[in-house]
Protein backbone atom coordinates (compact mmCIF):
# COMPACT_ATOMS: atom_id res chain seq x y z
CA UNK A 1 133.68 137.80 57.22
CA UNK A 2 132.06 134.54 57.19
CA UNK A 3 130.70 132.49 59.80
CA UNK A 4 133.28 130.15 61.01
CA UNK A 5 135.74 133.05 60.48
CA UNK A 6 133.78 135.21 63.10
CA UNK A 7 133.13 132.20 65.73
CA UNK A 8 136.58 131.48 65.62
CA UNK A 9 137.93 134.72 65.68
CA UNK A 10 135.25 135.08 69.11
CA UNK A 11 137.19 131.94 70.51
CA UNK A 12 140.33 133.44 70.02
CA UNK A 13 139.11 136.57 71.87
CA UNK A 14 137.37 134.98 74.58
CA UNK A 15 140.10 132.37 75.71
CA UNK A 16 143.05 135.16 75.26
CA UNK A 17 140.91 137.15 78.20
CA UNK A 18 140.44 134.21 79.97
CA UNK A 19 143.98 133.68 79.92
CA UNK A 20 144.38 137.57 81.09
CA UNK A 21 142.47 136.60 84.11
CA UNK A 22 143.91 133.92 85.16
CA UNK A 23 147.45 135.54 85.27
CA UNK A 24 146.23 138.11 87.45
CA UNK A 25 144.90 136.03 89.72
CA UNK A 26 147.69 133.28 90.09
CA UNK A 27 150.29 136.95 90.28
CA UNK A 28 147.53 138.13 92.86
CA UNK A 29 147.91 134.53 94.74
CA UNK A 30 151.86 134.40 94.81
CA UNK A 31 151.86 138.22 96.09
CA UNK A 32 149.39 137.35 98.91
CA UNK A 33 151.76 134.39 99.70
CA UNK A 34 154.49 137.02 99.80
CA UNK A 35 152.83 138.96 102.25
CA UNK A 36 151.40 136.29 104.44
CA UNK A 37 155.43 135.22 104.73
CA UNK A 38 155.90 138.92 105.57
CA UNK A 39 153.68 138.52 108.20
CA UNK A 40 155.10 135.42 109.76
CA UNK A 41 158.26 136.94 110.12
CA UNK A 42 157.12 140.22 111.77
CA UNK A 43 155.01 138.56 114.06
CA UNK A 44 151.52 137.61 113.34
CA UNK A 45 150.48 137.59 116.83
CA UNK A 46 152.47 140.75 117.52
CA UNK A 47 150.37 142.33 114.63
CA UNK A 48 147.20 140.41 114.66
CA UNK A 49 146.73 138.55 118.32
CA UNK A 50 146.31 135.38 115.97
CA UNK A 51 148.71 132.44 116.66
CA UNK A 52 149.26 131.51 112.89
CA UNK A 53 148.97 133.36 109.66
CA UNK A 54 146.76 130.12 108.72
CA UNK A 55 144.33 131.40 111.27
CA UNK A 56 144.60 135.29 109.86
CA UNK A 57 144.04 134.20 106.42
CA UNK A 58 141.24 131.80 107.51
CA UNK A 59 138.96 134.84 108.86
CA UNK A 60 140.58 137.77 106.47
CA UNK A 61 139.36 135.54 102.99
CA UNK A 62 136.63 133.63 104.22
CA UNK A 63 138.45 130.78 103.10
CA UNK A 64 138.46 126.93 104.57
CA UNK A 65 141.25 125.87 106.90
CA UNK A 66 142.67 123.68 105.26
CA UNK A 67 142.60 126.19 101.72
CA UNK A 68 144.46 128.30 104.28
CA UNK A 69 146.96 126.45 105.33
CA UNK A 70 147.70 125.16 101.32
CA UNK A 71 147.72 128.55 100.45
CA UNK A 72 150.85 129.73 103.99
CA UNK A 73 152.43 126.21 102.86
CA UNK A 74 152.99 127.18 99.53
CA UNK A 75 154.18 130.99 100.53
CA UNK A 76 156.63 129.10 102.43
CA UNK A 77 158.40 127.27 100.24
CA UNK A 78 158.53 130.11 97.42
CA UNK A 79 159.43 132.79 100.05
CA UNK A 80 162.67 133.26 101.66
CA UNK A 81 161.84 134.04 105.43
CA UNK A 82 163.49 133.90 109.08
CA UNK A 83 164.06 131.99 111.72
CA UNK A 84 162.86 133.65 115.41
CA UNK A 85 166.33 134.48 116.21
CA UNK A 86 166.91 136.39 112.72
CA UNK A 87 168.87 133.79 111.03
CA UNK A 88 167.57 133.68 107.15
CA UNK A 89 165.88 130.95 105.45
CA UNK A 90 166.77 130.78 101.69
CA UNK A 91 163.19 129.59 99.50
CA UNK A 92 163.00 125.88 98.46
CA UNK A 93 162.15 127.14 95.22
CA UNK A 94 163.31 130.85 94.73
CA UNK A 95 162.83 130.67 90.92
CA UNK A 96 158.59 129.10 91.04
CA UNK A 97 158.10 131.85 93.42
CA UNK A 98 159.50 134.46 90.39
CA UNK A 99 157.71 133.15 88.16
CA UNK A 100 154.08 132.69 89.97
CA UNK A 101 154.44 136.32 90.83
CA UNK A 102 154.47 136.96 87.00
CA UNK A 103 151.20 134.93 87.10
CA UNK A 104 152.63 131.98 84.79
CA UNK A 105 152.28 129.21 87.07
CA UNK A 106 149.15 127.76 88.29
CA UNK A 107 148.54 126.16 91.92
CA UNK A 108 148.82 122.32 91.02
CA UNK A 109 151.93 123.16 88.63
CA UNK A 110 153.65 125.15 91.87
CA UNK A 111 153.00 122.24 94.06
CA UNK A 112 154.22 119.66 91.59
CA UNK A 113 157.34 121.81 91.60
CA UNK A 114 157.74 122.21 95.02
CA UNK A 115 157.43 117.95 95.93
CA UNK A 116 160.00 117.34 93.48
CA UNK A 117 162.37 119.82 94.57
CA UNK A 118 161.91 118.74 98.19
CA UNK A 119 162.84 115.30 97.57
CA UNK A 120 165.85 116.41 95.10
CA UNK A 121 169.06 116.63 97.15
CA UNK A 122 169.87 120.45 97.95
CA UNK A 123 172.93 120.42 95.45
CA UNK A 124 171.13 119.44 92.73
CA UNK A 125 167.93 121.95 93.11
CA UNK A 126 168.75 124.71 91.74
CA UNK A 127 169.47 122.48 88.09
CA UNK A 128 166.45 120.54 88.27
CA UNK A 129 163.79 123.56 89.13
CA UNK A 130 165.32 125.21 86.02
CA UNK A 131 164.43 121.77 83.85
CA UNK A 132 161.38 121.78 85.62
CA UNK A 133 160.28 125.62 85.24
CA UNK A 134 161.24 125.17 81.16
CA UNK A 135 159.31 122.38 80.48
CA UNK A 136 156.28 123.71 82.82
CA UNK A 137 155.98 126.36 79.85
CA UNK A 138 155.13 123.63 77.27
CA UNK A 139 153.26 120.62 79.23
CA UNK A 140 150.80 120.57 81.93
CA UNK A 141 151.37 119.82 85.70
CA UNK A 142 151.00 115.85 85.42
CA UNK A 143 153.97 115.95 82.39
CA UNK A 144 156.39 118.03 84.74
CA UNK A 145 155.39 115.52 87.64
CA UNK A 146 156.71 112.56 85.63
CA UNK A 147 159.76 114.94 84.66
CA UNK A 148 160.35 115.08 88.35
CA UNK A 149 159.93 111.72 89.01
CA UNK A 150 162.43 110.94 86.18
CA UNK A 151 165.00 113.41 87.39
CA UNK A 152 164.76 112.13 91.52
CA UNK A 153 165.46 108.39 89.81
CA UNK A 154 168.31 109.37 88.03
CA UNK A 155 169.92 111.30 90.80
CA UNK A 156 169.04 108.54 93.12
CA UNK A 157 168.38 105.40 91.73
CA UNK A 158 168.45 103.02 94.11
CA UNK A 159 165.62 104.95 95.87
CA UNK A 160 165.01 105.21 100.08
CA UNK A 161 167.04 102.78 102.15
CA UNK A 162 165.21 99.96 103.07
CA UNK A 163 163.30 99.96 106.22
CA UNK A 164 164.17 97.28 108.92
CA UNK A 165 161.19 97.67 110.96
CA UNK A 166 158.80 95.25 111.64
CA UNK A 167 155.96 95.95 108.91
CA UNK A 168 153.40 97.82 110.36
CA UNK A 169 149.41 96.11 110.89
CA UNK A 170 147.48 97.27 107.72
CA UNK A 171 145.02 99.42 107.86
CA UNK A 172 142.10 97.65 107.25
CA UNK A 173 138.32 99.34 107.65
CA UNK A 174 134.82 98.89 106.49
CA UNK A 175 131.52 100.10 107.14
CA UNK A 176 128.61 99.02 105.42
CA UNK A 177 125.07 99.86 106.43
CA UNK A 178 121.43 99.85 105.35
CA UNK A 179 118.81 103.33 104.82
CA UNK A 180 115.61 103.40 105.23
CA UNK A 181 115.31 104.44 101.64
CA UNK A 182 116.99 100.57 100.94
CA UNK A 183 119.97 102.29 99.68
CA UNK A 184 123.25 100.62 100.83
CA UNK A 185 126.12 103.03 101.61
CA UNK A 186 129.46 101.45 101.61
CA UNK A 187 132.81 103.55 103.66
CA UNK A 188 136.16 102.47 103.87
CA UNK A 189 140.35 102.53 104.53
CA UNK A 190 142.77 100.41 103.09
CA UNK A 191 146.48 100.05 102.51
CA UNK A 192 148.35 100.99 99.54
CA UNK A 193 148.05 97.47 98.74
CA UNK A 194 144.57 96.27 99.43
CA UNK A 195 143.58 99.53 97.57
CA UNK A 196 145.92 98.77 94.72
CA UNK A 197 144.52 95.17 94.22
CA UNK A 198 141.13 96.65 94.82
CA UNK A 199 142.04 98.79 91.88
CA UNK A 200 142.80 96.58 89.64
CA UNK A 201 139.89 93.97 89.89
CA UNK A 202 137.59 97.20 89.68
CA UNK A 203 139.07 98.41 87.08
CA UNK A 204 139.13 94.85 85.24
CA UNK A 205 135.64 94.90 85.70
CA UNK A 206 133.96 98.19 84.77
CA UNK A 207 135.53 98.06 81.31
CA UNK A 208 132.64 100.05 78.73
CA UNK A 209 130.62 97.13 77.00
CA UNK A 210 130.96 96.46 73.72
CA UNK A 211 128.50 98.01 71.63
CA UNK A 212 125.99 95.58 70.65
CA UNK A 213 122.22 95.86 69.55
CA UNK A 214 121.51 97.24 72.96
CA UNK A 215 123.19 100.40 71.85
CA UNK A 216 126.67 102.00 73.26
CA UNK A 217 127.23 101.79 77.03
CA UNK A 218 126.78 105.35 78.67
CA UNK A 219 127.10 104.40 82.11
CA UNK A 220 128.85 106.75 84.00
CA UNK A 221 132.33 105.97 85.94
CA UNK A 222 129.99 105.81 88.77
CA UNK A 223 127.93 103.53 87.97
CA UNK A 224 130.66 101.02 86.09
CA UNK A 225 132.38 100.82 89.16
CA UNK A 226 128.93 100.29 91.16
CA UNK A 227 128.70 97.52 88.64
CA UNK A 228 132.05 95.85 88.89
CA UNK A 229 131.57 95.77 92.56
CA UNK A 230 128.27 93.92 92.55
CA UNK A 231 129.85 91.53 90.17
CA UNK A 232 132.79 91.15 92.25
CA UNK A 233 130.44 89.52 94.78
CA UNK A 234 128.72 87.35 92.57
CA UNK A 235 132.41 85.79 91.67
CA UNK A 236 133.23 85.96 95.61
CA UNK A 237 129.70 83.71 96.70
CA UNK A 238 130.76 81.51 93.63
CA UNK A 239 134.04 80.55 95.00
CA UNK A 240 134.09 77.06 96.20
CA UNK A 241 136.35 78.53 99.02
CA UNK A 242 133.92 80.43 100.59
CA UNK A 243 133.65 80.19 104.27
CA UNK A 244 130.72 78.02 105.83
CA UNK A 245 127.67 79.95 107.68
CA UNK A 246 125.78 77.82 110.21
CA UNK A 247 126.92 74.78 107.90
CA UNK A 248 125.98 76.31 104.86
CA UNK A 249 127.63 78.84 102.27
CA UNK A 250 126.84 82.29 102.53
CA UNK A 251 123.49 82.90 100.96
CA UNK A 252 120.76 85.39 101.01
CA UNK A 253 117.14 84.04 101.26
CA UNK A 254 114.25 86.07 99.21
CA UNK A 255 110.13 85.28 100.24
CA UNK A 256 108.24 85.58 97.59
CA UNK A 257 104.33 84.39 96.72
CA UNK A 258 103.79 81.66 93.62
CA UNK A 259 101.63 84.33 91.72
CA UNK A 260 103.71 87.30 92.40
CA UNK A 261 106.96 84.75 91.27
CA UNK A 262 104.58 83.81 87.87
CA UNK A 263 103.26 87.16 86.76
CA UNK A 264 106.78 88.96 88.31
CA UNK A 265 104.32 91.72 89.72
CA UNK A 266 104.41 92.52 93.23
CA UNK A 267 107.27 92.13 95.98
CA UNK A 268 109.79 90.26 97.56
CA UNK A 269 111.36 89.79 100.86
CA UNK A 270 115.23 89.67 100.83
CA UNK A 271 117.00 89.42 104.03
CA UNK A 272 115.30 90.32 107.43
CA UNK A 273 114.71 93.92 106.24
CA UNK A 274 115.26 94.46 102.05
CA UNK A 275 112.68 94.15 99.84
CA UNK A 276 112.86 93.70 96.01
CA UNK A 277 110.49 93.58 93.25
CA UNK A 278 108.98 90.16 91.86
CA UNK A 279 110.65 91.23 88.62
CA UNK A 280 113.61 90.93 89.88
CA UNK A 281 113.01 87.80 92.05
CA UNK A 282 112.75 86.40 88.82
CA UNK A 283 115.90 86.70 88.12
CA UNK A 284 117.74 85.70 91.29
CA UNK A 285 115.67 82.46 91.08
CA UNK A 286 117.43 81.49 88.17
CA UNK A 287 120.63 80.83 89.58
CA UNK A 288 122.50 82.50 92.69
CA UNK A 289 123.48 82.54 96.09
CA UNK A 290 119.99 83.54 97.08
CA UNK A 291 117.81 81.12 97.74
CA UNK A 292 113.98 81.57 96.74
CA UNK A 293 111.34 80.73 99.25
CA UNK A 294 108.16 80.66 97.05
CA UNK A 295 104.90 80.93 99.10
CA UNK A 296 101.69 80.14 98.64
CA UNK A 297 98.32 82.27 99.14
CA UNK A 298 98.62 81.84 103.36
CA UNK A 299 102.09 82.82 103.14
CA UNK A 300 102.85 78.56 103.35
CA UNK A 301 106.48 77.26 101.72
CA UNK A 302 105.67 75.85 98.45
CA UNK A 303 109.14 75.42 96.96
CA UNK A 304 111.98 76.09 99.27
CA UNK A 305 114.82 76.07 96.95
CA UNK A 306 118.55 74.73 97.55
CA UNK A 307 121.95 75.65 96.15
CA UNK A 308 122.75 72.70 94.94
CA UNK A 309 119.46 71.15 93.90
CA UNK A 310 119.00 74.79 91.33
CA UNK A 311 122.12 74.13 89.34
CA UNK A 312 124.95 71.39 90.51
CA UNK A 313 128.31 71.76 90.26
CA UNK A 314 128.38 69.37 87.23
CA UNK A 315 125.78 71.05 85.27
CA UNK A 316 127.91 74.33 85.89
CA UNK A 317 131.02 72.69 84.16
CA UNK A 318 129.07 71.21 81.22
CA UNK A 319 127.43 75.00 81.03
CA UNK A 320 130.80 76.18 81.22
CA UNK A 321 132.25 73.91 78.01
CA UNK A 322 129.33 74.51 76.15
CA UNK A 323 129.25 78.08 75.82
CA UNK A 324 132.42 79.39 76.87
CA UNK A 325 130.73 82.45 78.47
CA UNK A 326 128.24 84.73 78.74
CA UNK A 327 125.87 83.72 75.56
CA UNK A 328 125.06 86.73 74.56
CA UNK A 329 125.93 88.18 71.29
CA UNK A 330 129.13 90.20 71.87
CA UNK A 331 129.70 89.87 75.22
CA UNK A 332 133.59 89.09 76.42
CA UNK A 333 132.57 88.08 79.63
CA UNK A 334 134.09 84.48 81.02
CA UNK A 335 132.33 81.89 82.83
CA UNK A 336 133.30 82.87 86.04
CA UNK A 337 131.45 86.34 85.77
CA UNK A 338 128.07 84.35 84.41
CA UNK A 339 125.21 83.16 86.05
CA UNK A 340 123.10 80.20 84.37
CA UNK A 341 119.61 81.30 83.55
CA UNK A 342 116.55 79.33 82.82
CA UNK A 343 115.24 79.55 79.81
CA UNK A 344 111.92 78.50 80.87
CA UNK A 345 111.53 79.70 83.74
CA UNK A 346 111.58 76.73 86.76
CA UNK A 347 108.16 78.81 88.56
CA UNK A 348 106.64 78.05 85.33
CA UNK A 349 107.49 74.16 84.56
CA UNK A 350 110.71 74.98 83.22
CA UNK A 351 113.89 72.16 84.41
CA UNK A 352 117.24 72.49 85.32
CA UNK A 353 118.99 70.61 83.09
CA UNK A 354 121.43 71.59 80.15
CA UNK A 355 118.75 72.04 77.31
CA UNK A 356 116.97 74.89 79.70
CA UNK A 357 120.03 76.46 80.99
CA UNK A 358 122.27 79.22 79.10
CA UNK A 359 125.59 80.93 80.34
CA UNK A 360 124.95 84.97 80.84
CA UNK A 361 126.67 88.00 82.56
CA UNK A 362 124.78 89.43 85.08
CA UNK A 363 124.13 92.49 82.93
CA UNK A 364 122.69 90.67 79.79
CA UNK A 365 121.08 88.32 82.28
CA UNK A 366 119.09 91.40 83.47
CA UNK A 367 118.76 92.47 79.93
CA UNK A 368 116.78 89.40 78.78
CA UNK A 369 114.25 89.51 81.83
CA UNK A 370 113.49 93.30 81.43
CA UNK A 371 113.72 93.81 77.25
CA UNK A 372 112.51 91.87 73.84
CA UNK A 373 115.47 89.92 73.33
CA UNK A 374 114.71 85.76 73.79
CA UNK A 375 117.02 82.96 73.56
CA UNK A 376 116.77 79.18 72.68
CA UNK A 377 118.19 76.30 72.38
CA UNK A 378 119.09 75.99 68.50
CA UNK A 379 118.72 72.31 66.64
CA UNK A 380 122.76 71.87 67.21
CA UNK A 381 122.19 72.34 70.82
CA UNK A 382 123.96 76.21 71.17
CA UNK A 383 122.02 79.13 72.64
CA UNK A 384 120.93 81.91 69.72
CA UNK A 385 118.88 85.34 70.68
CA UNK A 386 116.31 86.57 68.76
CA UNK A 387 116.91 90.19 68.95
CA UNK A 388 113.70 92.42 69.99
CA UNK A 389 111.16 94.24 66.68
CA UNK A 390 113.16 97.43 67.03
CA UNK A 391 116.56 95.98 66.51
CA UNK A 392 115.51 93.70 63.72
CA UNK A 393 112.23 93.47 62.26
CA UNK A 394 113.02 90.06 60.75
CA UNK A 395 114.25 88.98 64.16
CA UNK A 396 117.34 87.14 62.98
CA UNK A 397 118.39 84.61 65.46
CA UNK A 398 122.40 86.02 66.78
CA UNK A 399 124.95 84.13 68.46
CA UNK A 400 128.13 85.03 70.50
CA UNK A 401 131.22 84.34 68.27
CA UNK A 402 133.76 86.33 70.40
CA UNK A 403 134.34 83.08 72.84
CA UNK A 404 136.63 80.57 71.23
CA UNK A 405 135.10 76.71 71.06
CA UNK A 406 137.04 74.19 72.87
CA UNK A 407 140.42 73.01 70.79
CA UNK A 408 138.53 69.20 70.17
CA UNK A 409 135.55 70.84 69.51
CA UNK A 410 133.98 70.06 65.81
């Protein structure tokens, strides 16, 4: 038998037994549900002394509370059971609870079942669990959620009556605070539609990068989203709305010696209590809403810097026209998500004016500080990066063609 022959036929045999074990265990599951409604209606502090069969299950399986009480909620709804005075309770969903004790349905698939049917009107439940129960043999527990989501809007298409009340205050909560370690951690609550508009900036802005010569982006969801939300304040302290702050926009001030600055070895002060490397005071002093304080050897203000005086608002808009973006070859980003960044660097001689300035994303911003690529001003007055010795031995200058030039541009 050959190879792939053999490895396949080993697939074959290993997912059919997985398969084998998971129907005894989801038959086990809806059998124990069974019995824990069995319980309930006998009496489980009669039997036990416990007051809920949420509570037995909770110290009989070792099992979290709240597993627990998934696990009696489910029972419930599958199970027919009693009232206390004897009066019978016909199942939400007599047919799921058949078929989980033949061990074809799995937990998220039962529950998907279950919300439908309870928000189905009782005449038309028995119909739709059927439709739902056939296609749950062919497509996964998200495909017969949308299937009960289509069937609810058909039956009721004009949805919940509208509600009259005076809107509710939304819930609204943050929490943001510093470790030791100079890690930030960051809790919150939020309405549906706070969270929904969170959402959707987020998810605007942790897009995967383009692959460029830097290689493909393997950030992790994590750390995209980490990313989006550190841009999102960059665009937030560059709003000209922002509120005032003892008569001054909101900024963050970094200390930092002249030599550390220079050489970008060393440490920086940011805040009362953070502390960042000179490396990376570098590249706030370029352009942000932090202000450098560069000291000298006794710790004296050499060069207090100021908002305005690093890049105006004019210089901004003629950045803006001229590159369209962040410069860097194959970048999407727009202006609004760039930073300007000094070519030659202001600590060592380098002005702020438009032939020492280029447009760049925070990311590629941090790129060109910490890796080989360099950019220039080319002869026609457009940035162009010279790519690092491992990307391109010849080091071919590269520009950013994915922004589109001005309509009356030449």
């Amino acid at each position: 038998m050959a190879p792939n022959v053999m490895q396949e036929a080993e697939a074959v045999a290993l997912a059919d037994r997985v398969g084998e074990l998971l129907t005894a265990i989801r038959s086990a599951e809806a059998e124990l549900g069974a019995v824990l409604v069995e319980i309930e209606q006998r009496g489980v502090m009669e039997l036990f002394g416990y007051r809920s069969v949420a509570r037995l299950l909770e110290h009989l399986g070792d099992v979290p509370k709240a597993a627990a009480e998934r696990v009696v909620q489910r029972a419930r709804a599958l199970n027919p059971g009693r009232t206390l005075d004897g009066t019978p309770i016909p199942a939400l969903a007599p047919a799921t609870g058949a078929a989980a004790l033949s061990g074809g349905l799995s937990a998220p698939m039962i529950d998907v079942i279950v919300g439908a049917l309870t928000d189905i009107p009782p005449e038309h439940r028995d119909t739709a669990e059927n439709h739902l129960l056939s296609f749950a043999a062919e497509a996964g527990h998200k495909q017969v959620a949308a299937l009960g989501a289509r069937i609810l809007a058909h039956l009721d298409p004009d949805g919940p009556a509208p509600d009259t009340a005076e809107p509710a205050t939304p819930t609204r909560e943050l929490s943001l605070r510093r470790k030791r370690s100079g890690i930030w951690e960051l809790h919150g609550r939020f309405d549906d539609e706070t969270g929904t508009r969170a959402s959707a900036l987020l998810d605007a802005l942790a897009q995967r990068r383009t692959t460029t010569g830097e290689g493909p982006d393997l950030r992790s969801p994590q750390e995209r989203y980490g990313d989006a939300f550190s841009d999102t304040l960059d665009l937030a302290l560059n709003s000209p709305d922002l509120p005032m702050q003892a008569g001054e926009r909101a900024h963050v001030l970094v200390a930092v010696s002249l030599d550390d600055l220079k050489t970008g070895v060393g440490a920086a002060t940011l805040g009362d209590t953070g502390r960042i490397s000179a490396a990376e005071a570098r590249i706030h002093a370029c352009d942000s809403m932090i202000i450098p304080a560069v000291l000298g050897e006794k710790s004296e203000p050499l060069n207090l810097g100021r908002l305005r005086r690093l890049i105006s608002a004019g210089l901004r808009r003629a950045l803006y026209l001229r590159d369209r973006g962040c410069a860097f070859p194959g970048c999407h980003r727009p202006p609004r998500h760039c930073q300007g960044h000094h070519i030659r660097h202001w600590a060592e001689g380098g002005t702020t004016d438009l032939g020492n300035l280029v447009l760049m994303c925070a990311h590629h911003h941090r790129l060109l500080h910490r890796s080989g690529w360099e950019v220039r001003i080319a002869a026609d007055g457009l940035p162009e990066f010279l790519p690092p010795r491992f990307l391109d031995k010849r080091r071919k200058p590269r520009r950013n063609n994915l922004h589109q030039p001005l309509p009356f541009a030449a």
